[in-house]
Protein backbone atom coordinates (compact mmCIF):
# COMPACT_ATOMS: atom_id res chain seq x y z
CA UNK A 1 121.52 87.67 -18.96
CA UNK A 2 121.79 84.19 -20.91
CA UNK A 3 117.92 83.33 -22.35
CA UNK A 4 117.87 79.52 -21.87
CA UNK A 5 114.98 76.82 -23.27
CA UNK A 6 114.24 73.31 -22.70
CA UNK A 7 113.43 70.80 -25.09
CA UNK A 8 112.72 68.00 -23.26
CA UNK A 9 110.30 67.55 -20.54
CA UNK A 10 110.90 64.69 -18.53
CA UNK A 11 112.09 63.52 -15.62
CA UNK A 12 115.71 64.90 -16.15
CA UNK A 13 114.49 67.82 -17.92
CA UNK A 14 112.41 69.57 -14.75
CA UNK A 15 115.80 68.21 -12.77
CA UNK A 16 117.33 70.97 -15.44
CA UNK A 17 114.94 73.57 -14.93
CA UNK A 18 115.35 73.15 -10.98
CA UNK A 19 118.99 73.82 -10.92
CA UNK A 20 118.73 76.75 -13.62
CA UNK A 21 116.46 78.96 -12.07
CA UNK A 22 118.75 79.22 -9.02
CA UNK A 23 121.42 80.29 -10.99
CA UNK A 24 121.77 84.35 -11.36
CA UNK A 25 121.74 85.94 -14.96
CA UNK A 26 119.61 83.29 -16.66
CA UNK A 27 116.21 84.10 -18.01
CA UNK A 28 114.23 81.18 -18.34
CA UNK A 29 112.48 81.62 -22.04
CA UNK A 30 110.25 78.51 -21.95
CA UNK A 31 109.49 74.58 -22.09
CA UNK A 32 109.24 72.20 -25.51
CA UNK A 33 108.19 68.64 -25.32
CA UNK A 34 106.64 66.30 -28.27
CA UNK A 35 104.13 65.29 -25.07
CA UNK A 36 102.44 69.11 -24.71
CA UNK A 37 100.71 67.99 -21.75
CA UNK A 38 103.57 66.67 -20.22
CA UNK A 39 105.40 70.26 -21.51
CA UNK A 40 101.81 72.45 -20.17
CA UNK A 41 102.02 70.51 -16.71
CA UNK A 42 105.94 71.15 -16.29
CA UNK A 43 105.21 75.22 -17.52
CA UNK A 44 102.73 75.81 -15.14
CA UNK A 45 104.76 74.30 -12.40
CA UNK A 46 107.58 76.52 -13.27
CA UNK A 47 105.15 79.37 -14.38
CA UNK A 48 107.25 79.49 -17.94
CA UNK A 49 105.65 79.50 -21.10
CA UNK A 50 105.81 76.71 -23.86
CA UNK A 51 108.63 77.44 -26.66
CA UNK A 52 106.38 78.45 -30.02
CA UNK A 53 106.33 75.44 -32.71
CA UNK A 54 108.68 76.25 -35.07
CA UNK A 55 112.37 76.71 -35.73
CA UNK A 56 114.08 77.77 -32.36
CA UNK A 57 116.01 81.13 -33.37
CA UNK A 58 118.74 83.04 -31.82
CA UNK A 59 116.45 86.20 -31.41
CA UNK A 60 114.33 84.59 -28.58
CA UNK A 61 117.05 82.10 -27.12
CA UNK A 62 120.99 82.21 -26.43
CA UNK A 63 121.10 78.63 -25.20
CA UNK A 64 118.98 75.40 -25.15
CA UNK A 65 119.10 72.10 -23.10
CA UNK A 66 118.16 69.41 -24.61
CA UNK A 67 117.11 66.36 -22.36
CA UNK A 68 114.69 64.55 -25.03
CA UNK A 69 115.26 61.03 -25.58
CA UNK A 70 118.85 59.67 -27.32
CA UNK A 71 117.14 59.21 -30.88
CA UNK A 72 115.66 62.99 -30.63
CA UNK A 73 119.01 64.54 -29.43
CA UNK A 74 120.94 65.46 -32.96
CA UNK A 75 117.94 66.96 -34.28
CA UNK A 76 117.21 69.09 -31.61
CA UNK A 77 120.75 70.25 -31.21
CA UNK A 78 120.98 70.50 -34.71
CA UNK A 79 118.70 72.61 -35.30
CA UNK A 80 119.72 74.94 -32.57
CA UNK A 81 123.37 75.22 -34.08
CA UNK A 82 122.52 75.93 -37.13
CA UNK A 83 120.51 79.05 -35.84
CA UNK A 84 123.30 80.44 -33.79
CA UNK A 85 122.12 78.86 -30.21
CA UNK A 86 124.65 77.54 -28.02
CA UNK A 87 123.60 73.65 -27.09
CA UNK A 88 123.77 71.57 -23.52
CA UNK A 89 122.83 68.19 -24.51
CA UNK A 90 122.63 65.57 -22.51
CA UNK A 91 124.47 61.77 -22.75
CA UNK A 92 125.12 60.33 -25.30
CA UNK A 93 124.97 63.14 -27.33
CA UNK A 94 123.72 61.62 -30.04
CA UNK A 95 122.52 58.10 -31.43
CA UNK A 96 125.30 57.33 -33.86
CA UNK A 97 129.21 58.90 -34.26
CA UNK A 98 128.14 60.19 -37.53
CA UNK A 99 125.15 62.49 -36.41
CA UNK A 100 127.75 63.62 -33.37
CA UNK A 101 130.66 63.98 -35.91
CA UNK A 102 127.76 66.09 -37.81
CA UNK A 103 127.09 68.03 -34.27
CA UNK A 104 130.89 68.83 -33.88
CA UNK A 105 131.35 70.19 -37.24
CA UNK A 106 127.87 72.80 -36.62
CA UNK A 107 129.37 73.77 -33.28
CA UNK A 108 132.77 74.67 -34.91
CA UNK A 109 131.06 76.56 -37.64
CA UNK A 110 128.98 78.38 -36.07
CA UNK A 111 131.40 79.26 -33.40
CA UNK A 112 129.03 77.91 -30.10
CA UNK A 113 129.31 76.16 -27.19
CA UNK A 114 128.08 72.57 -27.42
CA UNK A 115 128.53 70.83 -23.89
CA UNK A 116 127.74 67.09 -23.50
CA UNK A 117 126.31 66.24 -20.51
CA UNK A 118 128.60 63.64 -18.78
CA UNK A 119 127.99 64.40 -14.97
CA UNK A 120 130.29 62.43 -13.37
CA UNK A 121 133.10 64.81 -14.86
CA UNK A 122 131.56 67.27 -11.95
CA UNK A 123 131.44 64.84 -9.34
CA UNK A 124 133.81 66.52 -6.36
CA UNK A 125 135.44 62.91 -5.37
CA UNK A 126 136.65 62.62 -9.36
CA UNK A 127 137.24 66.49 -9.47
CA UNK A 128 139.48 65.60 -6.52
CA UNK A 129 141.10 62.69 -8.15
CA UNK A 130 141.69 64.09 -11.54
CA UNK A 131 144.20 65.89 -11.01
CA UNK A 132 146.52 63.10 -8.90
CA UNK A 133 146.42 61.17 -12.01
CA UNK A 134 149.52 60.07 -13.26
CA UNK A 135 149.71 57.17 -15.96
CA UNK A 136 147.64 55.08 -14.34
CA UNK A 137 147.94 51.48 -15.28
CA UNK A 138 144.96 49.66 -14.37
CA UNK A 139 141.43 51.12 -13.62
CA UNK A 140 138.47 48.91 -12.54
CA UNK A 141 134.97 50.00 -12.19
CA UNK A 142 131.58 49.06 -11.34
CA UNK A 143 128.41 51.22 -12.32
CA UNK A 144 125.35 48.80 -11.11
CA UNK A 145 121.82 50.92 -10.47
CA UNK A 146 118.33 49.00 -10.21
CA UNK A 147 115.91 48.31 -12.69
CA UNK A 148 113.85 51.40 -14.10
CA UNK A 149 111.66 52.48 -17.12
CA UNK A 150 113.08 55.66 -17.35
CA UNK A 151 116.75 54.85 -19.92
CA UNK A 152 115.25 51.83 -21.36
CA UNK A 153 114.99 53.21 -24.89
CA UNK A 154 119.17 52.61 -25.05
CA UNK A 155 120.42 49.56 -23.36
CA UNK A 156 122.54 49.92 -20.32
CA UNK A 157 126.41 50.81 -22.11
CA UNK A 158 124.31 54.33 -23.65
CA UNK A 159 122.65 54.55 -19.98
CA UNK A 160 125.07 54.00 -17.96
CA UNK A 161 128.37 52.48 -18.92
CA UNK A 162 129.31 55.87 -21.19
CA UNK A 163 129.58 57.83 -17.77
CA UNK A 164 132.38 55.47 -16.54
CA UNK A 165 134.24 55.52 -20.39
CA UNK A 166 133.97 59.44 -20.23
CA UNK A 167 135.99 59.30 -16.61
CA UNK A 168 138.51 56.36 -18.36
CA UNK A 169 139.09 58.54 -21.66
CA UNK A 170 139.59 61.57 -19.59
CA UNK A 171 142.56 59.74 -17.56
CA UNK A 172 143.96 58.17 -20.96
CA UNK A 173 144.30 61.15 -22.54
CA UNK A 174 143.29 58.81 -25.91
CA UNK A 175 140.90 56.32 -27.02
CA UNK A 176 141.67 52.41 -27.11
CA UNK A 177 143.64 50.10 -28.96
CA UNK A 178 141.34 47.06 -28.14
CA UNK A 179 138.27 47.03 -27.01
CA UNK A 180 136.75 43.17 -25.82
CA UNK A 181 133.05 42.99 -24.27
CA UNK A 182 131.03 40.16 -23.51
CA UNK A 183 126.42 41.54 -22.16
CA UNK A 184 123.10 40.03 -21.60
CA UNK A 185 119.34 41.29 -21.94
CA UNK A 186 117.75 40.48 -18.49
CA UNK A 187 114.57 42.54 -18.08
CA UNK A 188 114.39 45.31 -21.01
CA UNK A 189 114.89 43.94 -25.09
CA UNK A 190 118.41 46.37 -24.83
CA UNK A 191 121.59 44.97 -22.99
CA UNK A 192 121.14 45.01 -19.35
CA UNK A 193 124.61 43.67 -18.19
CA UNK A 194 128.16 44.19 -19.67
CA UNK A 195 131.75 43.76 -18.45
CA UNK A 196 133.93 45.18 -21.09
CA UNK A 197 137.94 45.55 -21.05
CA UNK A 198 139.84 48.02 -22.69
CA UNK A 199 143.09 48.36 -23.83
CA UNK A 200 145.17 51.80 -24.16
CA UNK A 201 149.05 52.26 -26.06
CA UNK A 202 150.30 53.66 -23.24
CA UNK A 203 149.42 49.98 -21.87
CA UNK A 204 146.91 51.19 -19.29
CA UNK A 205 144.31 48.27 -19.34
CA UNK A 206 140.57 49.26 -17.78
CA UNK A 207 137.87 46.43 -16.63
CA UNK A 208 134.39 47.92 -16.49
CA UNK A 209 131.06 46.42 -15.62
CA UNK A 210 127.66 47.90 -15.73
CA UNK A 211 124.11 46.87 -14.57
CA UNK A 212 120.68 48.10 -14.47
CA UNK A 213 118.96 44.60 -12.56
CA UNK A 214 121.23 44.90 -9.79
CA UNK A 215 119.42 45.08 -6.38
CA UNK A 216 121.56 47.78 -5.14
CA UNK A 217 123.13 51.15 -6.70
CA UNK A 218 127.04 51.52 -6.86
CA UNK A 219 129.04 53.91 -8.43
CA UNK A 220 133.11 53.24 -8.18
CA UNK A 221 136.20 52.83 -9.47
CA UNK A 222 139.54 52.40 -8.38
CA UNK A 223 142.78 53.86 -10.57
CA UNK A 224 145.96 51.82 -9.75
CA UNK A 225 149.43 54.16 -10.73
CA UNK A 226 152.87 53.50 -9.96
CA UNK A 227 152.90 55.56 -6.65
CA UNK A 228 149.61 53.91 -5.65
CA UNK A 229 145.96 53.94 -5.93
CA UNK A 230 142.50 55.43 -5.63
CA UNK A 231 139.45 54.10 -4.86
CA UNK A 232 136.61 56.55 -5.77
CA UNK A 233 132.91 56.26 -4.80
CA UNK A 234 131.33 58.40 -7.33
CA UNK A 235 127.82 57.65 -5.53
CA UNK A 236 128.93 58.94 -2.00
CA UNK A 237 131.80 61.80 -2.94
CA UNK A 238 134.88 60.14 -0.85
CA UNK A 239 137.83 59.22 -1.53
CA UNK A 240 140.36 56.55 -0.26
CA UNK A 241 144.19 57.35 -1.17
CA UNK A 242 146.59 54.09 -0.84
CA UNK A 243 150.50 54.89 -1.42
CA UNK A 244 154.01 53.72 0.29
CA UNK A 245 154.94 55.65 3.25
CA UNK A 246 157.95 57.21 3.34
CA UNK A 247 160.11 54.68 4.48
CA UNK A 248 161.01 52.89 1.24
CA UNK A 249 162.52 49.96 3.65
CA UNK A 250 159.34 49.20 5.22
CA UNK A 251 157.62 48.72 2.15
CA UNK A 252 154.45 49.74 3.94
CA UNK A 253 150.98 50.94 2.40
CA UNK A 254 149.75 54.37 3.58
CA UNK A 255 145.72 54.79 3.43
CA UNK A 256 144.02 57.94 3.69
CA UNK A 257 140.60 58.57 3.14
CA UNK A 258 139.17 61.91 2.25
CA UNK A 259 135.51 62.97 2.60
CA UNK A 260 135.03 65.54 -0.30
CA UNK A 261 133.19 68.07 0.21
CA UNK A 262 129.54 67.97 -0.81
CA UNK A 263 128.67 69.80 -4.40
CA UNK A 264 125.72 69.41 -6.62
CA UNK A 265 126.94 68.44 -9.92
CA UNK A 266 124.31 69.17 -12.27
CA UNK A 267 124.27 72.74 -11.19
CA UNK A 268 127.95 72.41 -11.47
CA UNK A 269 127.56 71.38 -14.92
CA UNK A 270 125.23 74.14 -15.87
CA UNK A 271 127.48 76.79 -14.41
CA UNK A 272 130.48 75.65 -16.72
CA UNK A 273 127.95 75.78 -19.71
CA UNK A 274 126.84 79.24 -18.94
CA UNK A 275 130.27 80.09 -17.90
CA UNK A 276 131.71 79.20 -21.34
CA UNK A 277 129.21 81.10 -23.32
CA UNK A 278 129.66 84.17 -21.36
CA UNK A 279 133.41 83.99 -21.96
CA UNK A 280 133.19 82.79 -25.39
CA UNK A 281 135.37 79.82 -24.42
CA UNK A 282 135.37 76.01 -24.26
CA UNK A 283 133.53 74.24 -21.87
CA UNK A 284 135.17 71.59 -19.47
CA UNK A 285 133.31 68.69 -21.30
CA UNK A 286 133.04 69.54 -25.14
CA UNK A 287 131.45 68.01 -28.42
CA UNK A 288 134.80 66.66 -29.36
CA UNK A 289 134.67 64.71 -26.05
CA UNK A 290 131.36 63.50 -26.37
CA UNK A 291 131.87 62.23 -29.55
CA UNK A 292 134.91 60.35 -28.38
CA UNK A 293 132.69 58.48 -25.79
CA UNK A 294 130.51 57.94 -28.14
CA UNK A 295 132.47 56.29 -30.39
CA UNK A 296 133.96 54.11 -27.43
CA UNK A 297 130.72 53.42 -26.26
CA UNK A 298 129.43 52.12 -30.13
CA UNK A 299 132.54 49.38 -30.60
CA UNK A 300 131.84 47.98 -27.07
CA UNK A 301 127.94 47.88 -28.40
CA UNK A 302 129.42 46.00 -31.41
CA UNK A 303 131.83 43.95 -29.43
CA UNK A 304 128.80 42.34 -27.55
CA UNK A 305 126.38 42.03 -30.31
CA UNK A 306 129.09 39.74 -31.51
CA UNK A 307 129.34 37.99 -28.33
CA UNK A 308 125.61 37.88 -28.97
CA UNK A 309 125.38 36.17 -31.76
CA UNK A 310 128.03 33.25 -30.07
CA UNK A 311 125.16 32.55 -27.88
CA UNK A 312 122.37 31.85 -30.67
C-alpha cells in the first residue's frame, strides 16, 4: 500500500485525487492547500482529511502530488525530498532551471522517484508513434486551446508550449542547437501566442506554435522521416501513417490511419509513478527530463522577450 497526499487543491488537483482513488494499493492520507477552504471543501468531497501544518514526513506519507501553482512547486517538492517522500509534480516542474537542477540533485540523493508531469508522454496516439520514430527531420506542431483563468499565472510556452517541447526532446534524443522565437500578450499580461523554431545537430529542425485566444482547441503534430510521416492528433488519439508503397517505381504515397485505442492518461501517468516506487526504479518521465524541458522552455521565453523588446 503506497500512502499518497496532495498539495494542491485546485482544479487539476481533485482531477488527481479522482484518478487515484481508483487505483488499487493506494491509501489516500489527505489534502493541503494554502486556500483551507478550498482544501476543507475538496476533503469533505473526498471524505479525506487535511494534511497537518507542518513538515510533510516520510512516517505518514510515501508519496505526494503536487499540483500547486508553478512558483509553489520547488518548495513543495523540496521539502518532500528532503524527508524521504517520493514526488509527482506537475509541469513545469519548477519556476527556474536552477530550483529544478536543485530538485534533481534531492531526488538523486535521497534515492526517490521524482516524476514530472508531462501528460502528453501518455497519450496512446504518441505512445503509438514513439516508437516508429526514426531520425525524423522535420516536426511541426500546433497546440492552440481557448482563453481561460485557470494557467494564467505563467504565460502560454510554461502552459502549454512545454507539453509539445517534452514530445520534440523525447524524439531528438538531445536538446537544441538554436533556438529562434518570435510571441505576443493578447488577453493575460504573460505571452499568449508564440511560434518558435528549433534547431537539433542531428539537423532535425521543429516549427511549433502555441495559443491560448484561439477560438478552438487543437492538439497536433506531424513528424516527417525519411520513410515518411505522421500526423498525430494528440486531442482525439488517432493517427494518420503516410509512407511509399512498395513499388519503388510508382513512387506512390501509402496513407493509413489508425484509431488508437482509447486510454486515460492521467491515470496512466499515476500508474507509472506508483509503479516506479514500488519497483524502486525510474519512472518513464523523470526529473532529469523535466528539467531538460524546462530549460528549453526558458531560452524560447528569452528568445521572445527579445523579440519583445524589438517591438517597443
Amino acid at each position: 500500500m503506497v500512502r499518497v497526499g496532495l498539495v494542491g487543491a485546485g482544479t487539476w488537483g481533485a482531477n488527481h485525487l479522482e484518478k487515484l482513488r481508483q487505483l488499487p494499493d493506494v491509501q489516500l492520507v489527505g489534502i493541503r492547500d494554502t486556500d483551507e477552504t478550498r482544501a476543507r471543501e475538496l476533503c469533505a468531497r473526498f471524505r479525506l482529511a487535511a494534511l497537518e501544518q507542518g513538515p510533510l514526513t516520510a512516517k505518514s506519507l510515501d508519496a505526494v502530488v503536487v499540483a500547486t501553482p508553478t512558483a509553489a512547486h520547488h518548495g513543495v517538492a523540496a521539502e518532500c525530498l528532503r524527508n524521504g517522500i517520493h514526488v509527482f509534480v506537475e509541469k513545469p516542474m519548477a519556476a527556474t532551471p536552477e530550483e529544478a537542477e536543485e530538485l534533481v540533485d534531492l531526488a538523486r540523493k535521497a534515492g526517490c522517484v521524482c516524476q514530472v508531469g508531462h501528460i502528453e508522454r501518455f497519450n496512446p496516439a504518441w505512445r503509438n508513434v514513439e516508437p516508429k520514430l526514426n531520425r525524423p527531420m522535420y516536426v511541426e506542431g500546433q497546440r492552440l486551446a481557448p482563453f481561460r483563468e485557470r494557467g494564467t499565472d505563467v504565460d502560454v510556452v510554461l502552459d502549454l508550449m512545454i507539453h509539445d517541447v517534452d514530445l520534440v526532446l523525447a524524439a531528438a534524443g538531445a536538446e537544441p542547437v538554436r533556438v529562434d522565437a518570435v510571441g505576443v500578450p493578447v488577453l493575460s499580461r504573460e505571452v499568449d501566442m508564440v511560434n518558435v523554431r528549433l534547431e537539433f545537430k542531428s539537423g532535425m529542425v521543429c516549427n511549433l506554435t502555441a495559443s491560448r485566444v484561439s477560438p478552438e482547441t487543437v492538439r497536433k503534430l506531424r513528424l516527417f522521416q525519411r520513410d515518411g510521416y505522421f500526423s498525430v492528433d494528440l486531442l482525439t488519439g488517432s493517427v494518420r501513417l503516410c509512407n511509399l508503397g512498395p513499388d519503388a517505381e510508382e513512387k506512390r504515397i501509402y496513407e493509413m490511419k489508425e484509431s488508437v485505442e482509447g486510454s486515460d492518461p492521467l491515470r496512466s501517468e499515476l500508474e507509472e509513478f506508483l509503479a516506479a516506487i514500488r519497483e524502486n526504479r525510474p519512472p518513464k518521465v523523470t526529473a532529469e527530463d523535466g528539467l531538460r524541458s524546462l530549460r528549453v522552455a526558458i531560452r524560447i521565453k528569452e528568445k521572445v522577450g527579445e523579440f519583445m523588446k524589438r517591438l517597443v
